[in-house]
Every structure is written in C-alpha cells, then in structure tokens.
C-alpha atoms as a PDB file:
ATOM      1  CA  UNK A   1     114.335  90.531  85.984  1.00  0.00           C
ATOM      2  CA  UNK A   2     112.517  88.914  88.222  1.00  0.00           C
ATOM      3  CA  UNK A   3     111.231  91.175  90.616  1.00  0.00           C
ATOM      4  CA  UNK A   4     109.707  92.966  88.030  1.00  0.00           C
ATOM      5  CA  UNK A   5     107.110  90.365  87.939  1.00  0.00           C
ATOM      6  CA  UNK A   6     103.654  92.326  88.774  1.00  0.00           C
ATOM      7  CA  UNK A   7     102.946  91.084  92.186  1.00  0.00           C
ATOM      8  CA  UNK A   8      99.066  90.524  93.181  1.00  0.00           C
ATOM      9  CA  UNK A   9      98.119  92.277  96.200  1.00  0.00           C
ATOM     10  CA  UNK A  10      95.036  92.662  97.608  1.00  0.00           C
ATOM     11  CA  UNK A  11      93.049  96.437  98.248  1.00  0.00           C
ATOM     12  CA  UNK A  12      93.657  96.712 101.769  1.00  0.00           C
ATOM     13  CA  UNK A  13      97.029  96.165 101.325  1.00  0.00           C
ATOM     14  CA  UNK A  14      97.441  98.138  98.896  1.00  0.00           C
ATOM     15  CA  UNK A  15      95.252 100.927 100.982  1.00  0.00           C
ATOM     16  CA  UNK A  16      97.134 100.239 104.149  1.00  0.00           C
ATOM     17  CA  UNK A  17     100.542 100.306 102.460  1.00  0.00           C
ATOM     18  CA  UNK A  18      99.482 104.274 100.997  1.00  0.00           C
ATOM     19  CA  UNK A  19      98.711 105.388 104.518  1.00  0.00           C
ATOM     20  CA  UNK A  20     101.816 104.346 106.190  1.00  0.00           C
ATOM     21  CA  UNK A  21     103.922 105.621 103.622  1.00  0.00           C
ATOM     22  CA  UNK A  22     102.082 108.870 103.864  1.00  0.00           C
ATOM     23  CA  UNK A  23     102.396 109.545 107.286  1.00  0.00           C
ATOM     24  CA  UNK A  24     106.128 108.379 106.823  1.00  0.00           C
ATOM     25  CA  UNK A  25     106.707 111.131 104.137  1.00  0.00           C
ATOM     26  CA  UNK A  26     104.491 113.618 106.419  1.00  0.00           C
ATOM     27  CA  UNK A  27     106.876 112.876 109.106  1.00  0.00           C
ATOM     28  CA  UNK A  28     109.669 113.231 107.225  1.00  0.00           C
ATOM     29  CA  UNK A  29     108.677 116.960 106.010  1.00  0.00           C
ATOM     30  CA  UNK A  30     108.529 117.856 109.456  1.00  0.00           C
ATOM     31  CA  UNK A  31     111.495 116.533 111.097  1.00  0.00           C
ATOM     32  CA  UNK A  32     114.610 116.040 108.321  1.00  0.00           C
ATOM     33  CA  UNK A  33     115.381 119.450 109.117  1.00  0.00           C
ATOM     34  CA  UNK A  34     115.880 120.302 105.844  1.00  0.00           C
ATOM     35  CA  UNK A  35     114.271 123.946 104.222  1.00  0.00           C
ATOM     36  CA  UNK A  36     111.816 123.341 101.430  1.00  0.00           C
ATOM     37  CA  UNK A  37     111.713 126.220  99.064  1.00  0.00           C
ATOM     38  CA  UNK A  38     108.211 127.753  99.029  1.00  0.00           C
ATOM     39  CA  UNK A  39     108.801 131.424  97.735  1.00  0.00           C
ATOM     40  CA  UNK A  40     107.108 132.223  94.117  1.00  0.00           C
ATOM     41  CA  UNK A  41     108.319 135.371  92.465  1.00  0.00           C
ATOM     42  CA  UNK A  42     106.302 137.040  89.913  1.00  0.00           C
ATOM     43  CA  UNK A  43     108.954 138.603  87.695  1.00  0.00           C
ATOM     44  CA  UNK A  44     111.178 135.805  86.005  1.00  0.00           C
ATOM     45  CA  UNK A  45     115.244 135.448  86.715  1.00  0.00           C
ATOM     46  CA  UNK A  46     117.099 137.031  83.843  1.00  0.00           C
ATOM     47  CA  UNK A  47     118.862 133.799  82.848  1.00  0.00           C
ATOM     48  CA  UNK A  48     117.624 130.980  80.636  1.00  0.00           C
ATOM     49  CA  UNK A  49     119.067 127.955  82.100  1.00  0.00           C
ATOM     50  CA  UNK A  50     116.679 125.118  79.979  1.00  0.00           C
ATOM     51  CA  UNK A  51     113.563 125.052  78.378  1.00  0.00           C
ATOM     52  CA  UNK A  52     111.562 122.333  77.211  1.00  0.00           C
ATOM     53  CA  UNK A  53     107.581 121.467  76.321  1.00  0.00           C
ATOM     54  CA  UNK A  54     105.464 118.406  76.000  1.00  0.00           C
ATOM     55  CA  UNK A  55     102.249 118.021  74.067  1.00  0.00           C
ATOM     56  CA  UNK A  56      99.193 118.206  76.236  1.00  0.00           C
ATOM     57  CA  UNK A  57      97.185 116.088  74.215  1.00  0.00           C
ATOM     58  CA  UNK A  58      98.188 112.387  72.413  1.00  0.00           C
ATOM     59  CA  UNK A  59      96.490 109.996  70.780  1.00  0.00           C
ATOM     60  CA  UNK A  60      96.443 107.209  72.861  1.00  0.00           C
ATOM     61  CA  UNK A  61      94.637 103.595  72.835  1.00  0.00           C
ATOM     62  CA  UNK A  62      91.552 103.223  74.953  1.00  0.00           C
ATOM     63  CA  UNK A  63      91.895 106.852  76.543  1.00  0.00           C
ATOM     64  CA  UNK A  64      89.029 108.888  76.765  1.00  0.00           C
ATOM     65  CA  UNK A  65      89.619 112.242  75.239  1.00  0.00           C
ATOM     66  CA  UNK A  66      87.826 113.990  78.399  1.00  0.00           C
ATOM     67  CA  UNK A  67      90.288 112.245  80.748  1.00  0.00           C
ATOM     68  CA  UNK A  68      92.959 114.231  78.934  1.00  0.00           C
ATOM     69  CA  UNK A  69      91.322 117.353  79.133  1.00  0.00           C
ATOM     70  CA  UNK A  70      90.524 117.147  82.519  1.00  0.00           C
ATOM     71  CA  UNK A  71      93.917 116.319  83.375  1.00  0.00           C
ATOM     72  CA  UNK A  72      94.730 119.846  81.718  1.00  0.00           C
ATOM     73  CA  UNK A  73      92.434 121.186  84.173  1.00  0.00           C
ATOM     74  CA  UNK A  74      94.594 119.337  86.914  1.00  0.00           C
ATOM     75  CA  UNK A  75      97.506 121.497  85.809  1.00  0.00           C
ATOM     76  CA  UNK A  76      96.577 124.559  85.601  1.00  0.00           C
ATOM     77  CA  UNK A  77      95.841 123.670  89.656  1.00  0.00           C
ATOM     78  CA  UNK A  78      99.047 122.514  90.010  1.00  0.00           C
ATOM     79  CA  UNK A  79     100.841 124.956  87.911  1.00  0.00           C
ATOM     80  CA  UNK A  80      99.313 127.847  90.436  1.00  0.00           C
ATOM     81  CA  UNK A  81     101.613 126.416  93.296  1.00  0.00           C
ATOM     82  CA  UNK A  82     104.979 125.919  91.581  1.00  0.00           C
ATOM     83  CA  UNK A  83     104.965 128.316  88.891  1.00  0.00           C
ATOM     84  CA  UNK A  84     107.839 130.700  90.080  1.00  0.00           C
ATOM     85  CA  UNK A  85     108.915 128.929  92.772  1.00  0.00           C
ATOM     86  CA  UNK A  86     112.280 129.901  94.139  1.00  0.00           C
ATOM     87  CA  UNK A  87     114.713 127.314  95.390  1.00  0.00           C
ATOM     88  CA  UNK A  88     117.837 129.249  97.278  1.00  0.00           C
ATOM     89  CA  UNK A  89     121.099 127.738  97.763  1.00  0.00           C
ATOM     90  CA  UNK A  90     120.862 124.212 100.136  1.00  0.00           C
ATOM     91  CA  UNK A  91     117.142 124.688  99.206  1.00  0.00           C
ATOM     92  CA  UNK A  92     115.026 121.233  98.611  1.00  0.00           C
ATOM     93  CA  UNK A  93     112.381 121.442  95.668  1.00  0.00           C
ATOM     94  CA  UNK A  94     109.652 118.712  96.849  1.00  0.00           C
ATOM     95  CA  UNK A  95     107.011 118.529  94.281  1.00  0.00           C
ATOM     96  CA  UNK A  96     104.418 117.406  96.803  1.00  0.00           C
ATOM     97  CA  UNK A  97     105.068 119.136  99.408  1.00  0.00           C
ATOM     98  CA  UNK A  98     105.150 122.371  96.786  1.00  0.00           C
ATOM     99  CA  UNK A  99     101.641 121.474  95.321  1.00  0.00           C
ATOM    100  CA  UNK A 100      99.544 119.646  97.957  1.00  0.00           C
ATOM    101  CA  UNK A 101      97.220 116.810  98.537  1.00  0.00           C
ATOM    102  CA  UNK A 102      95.049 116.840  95.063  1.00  0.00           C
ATOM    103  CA  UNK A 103      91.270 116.689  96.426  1.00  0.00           C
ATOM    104  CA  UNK A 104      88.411 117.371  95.004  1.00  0.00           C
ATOM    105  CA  UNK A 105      87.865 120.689  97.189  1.00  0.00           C
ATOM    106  CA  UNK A 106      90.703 122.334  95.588  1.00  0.00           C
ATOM    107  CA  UNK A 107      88.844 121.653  92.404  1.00  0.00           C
ATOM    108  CA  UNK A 108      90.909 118.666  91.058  1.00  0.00           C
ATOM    109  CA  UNK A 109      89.189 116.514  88.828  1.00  0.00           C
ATOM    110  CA  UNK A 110      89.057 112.731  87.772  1.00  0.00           C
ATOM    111  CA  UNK A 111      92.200 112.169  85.191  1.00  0.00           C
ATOM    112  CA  UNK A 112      94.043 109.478  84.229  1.00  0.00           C
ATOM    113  CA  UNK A 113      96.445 107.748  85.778  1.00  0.00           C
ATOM    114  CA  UNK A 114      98.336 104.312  85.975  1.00  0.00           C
ATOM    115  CA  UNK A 115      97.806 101.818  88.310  1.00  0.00           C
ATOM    116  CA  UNK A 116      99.939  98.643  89.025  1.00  0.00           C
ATOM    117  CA  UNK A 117     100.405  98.995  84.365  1.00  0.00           C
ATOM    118  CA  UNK A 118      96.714  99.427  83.914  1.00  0.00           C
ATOM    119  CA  UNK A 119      95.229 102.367  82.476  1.00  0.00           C
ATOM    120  CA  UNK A 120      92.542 104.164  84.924  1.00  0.00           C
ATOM    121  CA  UNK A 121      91.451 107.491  86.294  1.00  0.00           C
ATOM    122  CA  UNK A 122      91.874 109.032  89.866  1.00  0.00           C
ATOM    123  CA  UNK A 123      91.470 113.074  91.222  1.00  0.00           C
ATOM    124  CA  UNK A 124      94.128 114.676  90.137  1.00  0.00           C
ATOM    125  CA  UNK A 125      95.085 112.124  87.397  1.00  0.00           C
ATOM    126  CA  UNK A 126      98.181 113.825  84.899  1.00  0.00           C
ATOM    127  CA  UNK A 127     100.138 115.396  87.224  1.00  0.00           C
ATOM    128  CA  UNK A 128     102.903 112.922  85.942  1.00  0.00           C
ATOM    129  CA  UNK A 129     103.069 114.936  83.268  1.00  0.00           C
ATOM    130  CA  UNK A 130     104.278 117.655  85.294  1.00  0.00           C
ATOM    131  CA  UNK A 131     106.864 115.631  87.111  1.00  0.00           C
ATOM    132  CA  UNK A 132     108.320 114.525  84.284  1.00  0.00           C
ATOM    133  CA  UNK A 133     108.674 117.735  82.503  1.00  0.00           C
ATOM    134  CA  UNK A 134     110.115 119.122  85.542  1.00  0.00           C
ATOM    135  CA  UNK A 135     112.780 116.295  86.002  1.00  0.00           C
ATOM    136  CA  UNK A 136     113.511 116.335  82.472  1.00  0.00           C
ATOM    137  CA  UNK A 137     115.141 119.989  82.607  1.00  0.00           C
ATOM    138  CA  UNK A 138     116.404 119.509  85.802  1.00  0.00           C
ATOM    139  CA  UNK A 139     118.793 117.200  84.174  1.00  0.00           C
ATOM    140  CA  UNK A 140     119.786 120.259  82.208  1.00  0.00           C
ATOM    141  CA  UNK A 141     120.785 122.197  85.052  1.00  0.00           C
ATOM    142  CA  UNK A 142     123.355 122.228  87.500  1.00  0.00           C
ATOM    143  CA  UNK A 143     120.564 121.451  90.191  1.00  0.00           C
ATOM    144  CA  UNK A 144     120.717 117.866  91.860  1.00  0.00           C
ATOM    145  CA  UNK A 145     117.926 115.228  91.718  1.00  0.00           C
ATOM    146  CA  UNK A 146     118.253 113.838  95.260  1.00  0.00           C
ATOM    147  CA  UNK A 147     114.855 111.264  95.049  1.00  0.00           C
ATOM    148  CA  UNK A 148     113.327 109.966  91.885  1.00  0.00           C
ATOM    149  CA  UNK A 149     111.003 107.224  91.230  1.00  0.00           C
ATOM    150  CA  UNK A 150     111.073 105.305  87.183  1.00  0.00           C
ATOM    151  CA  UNK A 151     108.040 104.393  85.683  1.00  0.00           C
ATOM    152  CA  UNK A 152     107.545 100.593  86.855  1.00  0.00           C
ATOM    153  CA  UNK A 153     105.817  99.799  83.960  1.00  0.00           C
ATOM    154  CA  UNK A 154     105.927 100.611  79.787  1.00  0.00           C
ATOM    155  CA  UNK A 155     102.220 101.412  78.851  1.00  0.00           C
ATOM    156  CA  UNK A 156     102.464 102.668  75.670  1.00  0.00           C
ATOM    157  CA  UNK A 157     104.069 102.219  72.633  1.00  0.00           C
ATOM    158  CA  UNK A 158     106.416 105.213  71.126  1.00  0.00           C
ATOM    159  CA  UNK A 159     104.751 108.430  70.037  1.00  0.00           C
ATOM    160  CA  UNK A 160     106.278 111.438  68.930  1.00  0.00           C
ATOM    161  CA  UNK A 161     108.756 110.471  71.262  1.00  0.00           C
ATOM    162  CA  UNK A 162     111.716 112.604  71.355  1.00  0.00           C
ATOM    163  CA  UNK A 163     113.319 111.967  75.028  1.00  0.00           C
ATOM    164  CA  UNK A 164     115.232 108.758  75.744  1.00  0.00           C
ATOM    165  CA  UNK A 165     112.569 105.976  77.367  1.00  0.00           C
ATOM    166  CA  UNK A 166     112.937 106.353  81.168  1.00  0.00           C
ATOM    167  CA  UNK A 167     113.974 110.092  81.671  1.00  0.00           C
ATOM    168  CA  UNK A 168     110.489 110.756  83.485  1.00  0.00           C
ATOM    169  CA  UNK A 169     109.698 110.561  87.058  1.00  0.00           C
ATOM    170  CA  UNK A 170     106.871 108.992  88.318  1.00  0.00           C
ATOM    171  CA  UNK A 171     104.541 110.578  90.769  1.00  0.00           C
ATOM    172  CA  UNK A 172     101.918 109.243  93.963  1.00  0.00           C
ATOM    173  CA  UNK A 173     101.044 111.532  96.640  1.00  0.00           C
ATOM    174  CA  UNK A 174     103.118 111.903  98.615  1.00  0.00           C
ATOM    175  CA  UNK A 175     105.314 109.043  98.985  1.00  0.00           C
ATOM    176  CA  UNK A 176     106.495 109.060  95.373  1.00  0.00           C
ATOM    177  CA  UNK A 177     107.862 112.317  95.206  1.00  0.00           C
ATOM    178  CA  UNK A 178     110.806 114.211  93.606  1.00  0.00           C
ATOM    179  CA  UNK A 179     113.126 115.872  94.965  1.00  0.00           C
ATOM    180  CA  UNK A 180     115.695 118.356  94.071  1.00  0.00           C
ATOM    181  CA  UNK A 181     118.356 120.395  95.662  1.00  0.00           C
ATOM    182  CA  UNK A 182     120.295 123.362  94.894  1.00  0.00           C
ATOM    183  CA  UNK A 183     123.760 122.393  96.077  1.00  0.00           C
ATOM    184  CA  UNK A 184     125.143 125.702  94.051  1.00  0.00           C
ATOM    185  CA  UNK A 185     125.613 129.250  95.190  1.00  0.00           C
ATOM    186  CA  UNK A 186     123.290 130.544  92.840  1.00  0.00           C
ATOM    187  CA  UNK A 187     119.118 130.523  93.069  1.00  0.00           C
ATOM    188  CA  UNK A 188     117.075 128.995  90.766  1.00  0.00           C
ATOM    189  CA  UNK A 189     113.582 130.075  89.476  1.00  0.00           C
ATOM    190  CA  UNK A 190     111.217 127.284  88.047  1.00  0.00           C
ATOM    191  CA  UNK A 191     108.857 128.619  85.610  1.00  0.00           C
ATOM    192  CA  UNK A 192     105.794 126.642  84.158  1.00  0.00           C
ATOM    193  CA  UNK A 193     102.582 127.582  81.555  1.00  0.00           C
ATOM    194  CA  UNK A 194     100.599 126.180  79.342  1.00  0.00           C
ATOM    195  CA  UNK A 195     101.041 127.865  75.848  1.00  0.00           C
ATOM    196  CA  UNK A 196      98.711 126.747  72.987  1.00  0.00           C
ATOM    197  CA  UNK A 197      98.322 122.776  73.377  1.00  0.00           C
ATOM    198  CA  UNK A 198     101.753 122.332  74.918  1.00  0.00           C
ATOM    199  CA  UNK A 199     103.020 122.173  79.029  1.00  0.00           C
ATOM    200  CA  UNK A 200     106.019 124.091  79.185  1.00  0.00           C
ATOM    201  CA  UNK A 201     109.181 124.551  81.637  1.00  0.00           C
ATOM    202  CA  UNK A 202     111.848 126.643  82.491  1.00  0.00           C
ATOM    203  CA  UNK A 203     114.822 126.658  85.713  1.00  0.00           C
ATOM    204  CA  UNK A 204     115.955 130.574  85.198  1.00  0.00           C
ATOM    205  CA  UNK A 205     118.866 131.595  87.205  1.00  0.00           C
ATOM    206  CA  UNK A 206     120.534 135.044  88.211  1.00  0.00           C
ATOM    207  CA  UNK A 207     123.780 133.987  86.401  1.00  0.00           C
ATOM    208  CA  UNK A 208     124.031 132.647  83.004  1.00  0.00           C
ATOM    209  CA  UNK A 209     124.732 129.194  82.155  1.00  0.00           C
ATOM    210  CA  UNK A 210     128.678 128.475  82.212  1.00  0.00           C
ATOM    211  CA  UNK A 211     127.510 124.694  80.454  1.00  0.00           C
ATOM    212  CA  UNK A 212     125.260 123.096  78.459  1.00  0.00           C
ATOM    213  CA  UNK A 213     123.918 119.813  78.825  1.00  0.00           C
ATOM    214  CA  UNK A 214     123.335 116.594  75.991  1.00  0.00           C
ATOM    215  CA  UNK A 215     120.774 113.561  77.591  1.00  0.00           C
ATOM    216  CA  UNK A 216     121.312 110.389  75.917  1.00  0.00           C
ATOM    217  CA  UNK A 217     120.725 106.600  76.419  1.00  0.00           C
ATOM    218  CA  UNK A 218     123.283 103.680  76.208  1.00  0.00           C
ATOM    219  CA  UNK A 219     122.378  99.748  76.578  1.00  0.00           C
ATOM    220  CA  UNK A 220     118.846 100.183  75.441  1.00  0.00           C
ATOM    221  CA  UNK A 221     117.106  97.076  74.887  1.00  0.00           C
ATOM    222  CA  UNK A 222     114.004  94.161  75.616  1.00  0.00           C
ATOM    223  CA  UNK A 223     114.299  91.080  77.574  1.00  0.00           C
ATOM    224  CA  UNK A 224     111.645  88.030  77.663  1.00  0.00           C
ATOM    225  CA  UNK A 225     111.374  87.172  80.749  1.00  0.00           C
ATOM    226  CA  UNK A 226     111.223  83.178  81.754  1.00  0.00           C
ATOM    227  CA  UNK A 227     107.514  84.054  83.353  1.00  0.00           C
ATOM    228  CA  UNK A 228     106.120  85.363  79.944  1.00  0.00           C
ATOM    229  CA  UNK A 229     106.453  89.265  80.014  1.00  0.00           C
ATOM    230  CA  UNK A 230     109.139  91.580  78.402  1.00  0.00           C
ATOM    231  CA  UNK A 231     111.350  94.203  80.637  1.00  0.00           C
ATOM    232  CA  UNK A 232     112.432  97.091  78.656  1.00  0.00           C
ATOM    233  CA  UNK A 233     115.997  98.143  80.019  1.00  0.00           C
ATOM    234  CA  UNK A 234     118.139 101.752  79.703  1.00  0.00           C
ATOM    235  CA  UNK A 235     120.623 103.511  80.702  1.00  0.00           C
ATOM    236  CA  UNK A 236     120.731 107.550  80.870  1.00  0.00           C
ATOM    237  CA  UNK A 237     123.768 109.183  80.839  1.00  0.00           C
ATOM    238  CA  UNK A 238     124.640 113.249  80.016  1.00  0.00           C
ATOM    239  CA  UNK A 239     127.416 115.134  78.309  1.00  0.00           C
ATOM    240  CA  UNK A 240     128.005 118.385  80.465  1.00  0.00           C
ATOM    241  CA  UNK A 241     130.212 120.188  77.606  1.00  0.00           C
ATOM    242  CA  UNK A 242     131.878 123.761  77.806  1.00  0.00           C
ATOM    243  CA  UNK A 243     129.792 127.018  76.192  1.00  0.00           C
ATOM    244  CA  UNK A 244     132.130 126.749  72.820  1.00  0.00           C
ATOM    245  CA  UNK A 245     131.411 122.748  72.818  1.00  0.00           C
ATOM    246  CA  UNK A 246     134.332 120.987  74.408  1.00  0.00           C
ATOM    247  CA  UNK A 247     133.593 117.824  76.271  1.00  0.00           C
ATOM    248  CA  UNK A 248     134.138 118.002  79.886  1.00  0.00           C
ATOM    249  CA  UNK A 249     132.482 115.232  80.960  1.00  0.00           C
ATOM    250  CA  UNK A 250     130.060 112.549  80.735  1.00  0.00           C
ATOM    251  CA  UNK A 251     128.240 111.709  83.780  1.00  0.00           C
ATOM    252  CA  UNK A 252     125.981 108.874  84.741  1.00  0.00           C
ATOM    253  CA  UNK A 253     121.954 109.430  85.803  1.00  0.00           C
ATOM    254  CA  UNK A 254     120.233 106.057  85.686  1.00  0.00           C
ATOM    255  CA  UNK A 255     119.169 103.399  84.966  1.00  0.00           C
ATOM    256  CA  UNK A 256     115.498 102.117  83.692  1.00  0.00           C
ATOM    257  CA  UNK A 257     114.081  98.971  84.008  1.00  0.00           C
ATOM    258  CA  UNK A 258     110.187  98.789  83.164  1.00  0.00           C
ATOM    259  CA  UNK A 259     107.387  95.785  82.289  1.00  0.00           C
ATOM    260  CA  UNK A 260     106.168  96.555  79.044  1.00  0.00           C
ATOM    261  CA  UNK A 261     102.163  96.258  78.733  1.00  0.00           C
ATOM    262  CA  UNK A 262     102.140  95.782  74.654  1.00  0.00           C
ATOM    263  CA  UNK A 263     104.129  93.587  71.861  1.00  0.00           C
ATOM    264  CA  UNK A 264     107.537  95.715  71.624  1.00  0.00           C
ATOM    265  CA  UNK A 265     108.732  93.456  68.665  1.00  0.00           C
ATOM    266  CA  UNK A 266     105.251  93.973  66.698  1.00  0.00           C
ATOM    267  CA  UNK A 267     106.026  96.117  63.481  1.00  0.00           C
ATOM    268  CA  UNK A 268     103.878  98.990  64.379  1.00  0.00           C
ATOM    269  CA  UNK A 269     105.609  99.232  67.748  1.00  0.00           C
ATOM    270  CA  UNK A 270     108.819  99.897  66.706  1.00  0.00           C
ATOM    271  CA  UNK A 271     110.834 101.334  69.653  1.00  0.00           C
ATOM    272  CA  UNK A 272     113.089 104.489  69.995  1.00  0.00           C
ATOM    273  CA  UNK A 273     116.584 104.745  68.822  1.00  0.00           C
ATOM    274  CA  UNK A 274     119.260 106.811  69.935  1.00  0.00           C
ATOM    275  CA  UNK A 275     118.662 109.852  67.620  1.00  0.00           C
ATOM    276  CA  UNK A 276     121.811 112.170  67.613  1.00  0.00           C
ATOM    277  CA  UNK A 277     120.097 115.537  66.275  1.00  0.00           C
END
C-alpha cells in the first residue's frame, strides 16, 4: 500500500501540524454540542459486562526498563480521572477530554512512546496502553466506538500476544482520541486498577448482559511492498451470540493496515494465528 510509505517531514511541520489539530479538537469539544460524560461513581454497577487485563511490564528490545515503570506511574495519573466514569445514555466517552493534557505539573513523567515507527520517550509516554485496553472491552459491549485511530506502524514482534494484531487504538493528545457512545438505554460504568503487575478494565452496567461477544481476525497477512518495506494487513470482525450460545450475528469492526519495523518472515518472529480457545 502505498501510502503507507513513511513520509519525511520536517519538525516544524510536524509541530505546526499538532497545534492546528489541537485547537481543531479543542474547538470541537466546545461546539459539537454533544455531552461528554464526566461523572465518576465510587461504588461499582452491579453488572459485569467485560473484563480484561494486560501485563504492565514486557520484555521488549532496546526499552529501558525505567521507561516502563515510569509509564506505570503515568497510569496511575490517568487512571485517577477515568476510573468510574459514568457514561449515560447519548453520553460520549472521550478519552482526552476525560484525562487531560499530560504535563509535567500534574506529575506525568517521561515514558515511552512511538514516534513516526521509532521507539522514543515523551511526558506521559504509555497511556496507549490504556487506550487500548479500554477499546479492547468496548468491543465487548453493546457501547459504540464512534472515532478510533490503528496503530500506523508494527514495532514489535509477537509477545504473549493473545488479542488479534490491530484491536488497539492509538493515542496523541488530543487529536488522536477515542471515542465512544452509549447509544443504549442503559448506563455504563468504566472501571480501571492496577492489580499486581497487570492494567485491568471493566464496562459494568445496571442490567446484566443479554449477549456475549467473540473478537476474531479474518484475511490476516504480510505484503512486500515495491519500495522495500512490509505492510501487515487484518481484518476484525465479532460474533455477538445469545447467553445459551446461539449465533446471532457476526458483525464487522475493521480493518488494520500497519508498516512493520522488523523481519516478519524471520523464524523467531513468527506472527499470530487465529487461535480459537
């Protein structure tokens, strides 16, 4: 895919490009008239909808170990502003309008963080982490992801993975942002804590779940590309399925399209498969 060709741009640019689209996003906060839930409740919703946790800590090539710990610290920050959030019905969810600017004054620290496929640090670095935890069980709920941003770029090669590739979202104050609504009649609680060496999340709900939810990937593959880098392509689907385990539907999410910044057809870099458990 050709536009997926890393394009080299200059510093201002890429400075100047930031501020317009923050002002943009500011702007559109203001003015979309739309209500942004901001409520945190103390006391959780009776009903589990999904659960899920991530490691805090990998073993990663060329990453400090203190650039993973601080991004812990990040967090916890974060964590303080969205942990029992409560999005009503026709509610939006905006994670960064929820948590903030992260500056050094609200005691964010220098983390890492990916720029433009290379590996670097930043204040507030990790809070991907976050985003992606939080889109990943939002796809098990009946909630709606109305703006996402993939992962332009493949860093890593597979560890401990256990999601399909692409079924993150990307984060970059505040123009990159996710967004959820709650087109149902029922309110939705998000939950998040760190417990032991894991990041975990929770949507809890008034109601009980009347489905369950299966993610899964179809069409995954690499492609070498004519100008000498590999794309690594996906599709996401889900299986919404009744309570006793009748198929009602399968619905589409998205689609994933990322450069890849190691050898995908080296040995040790064997990539995910499909794994039906």
């Amino acid at each position: 895919m050709q536009q997926l060709r890393p394009k080299q741009r200059s510093a201002l640019r890429i400075f100047a490009g930031t501020q317009v689209y923050t002002i943009q996003r500011r702007l559109t906060w203001l003015f979309d008239g739309r209500k942004y839930a901001s409520k945190q409740m103390n006391n959780p919703l009776p009903y589990l909808i999904h659960k899920h946790r991530t490691p805090l800590y990998r073993k990663l090539r060329d990453v400090d170990i203190e650039m993973q710990q601080n991004k812990v610290q990040n967090l916890k920050i974060a964590i303080q502003r969205l942990n029992g959030l409560i999005i009503e019905p026709k509610d939006v969810f905006s994670y960064w309008k929820a948590i903030g600017r992260p500056t050094k004054r609200k005691g964010y620290v220098e983390g890492m963080i990916l720029h433009y496929g290379k590996v670097t640090s930043g204040i507030g670095g990790g809070l991907c982490q976050l985003s992606n935890l939080i889109y990943w069980i939002t796809l098990h709920s009946p909630l709606t992801v109305t703006e996402r941003y993939r992962h332009s770029y493949d860093v890593f090669p597979d560890s401990r993975r256990d999601q399909p590739f692409g079924s993150g979202a990307t984060c970059s104050y505040n123009y990159l942002d996710l967004q959820i609504t709650n087109q149902t009649e029922q309110a939705y609680q998000l939950l998040l804590y760190i417990e032991g060496d894991d990041l975990v999340g929770e949507w809890r709900s008034a109601t009980p779940a009347v489905v369950s939810y299966k993610i899964y990937e179809e069409n995954h593959h690499f492609t070498k590309e004519w100008w000498g880098g590999t794309i690594r392509h996906n599709q996401i689907f889900r299986e919404v399925n009744s309570l006793d385990g009748i198929l009602l539907r399968n619905e589409f999410i998205t689609e994933n399209h990322a450069l890849t910044m190691y050898d995908p057809f080296l040995p040790e870099n064997t990539a995910y498969k499909k794994n039906d458990s």
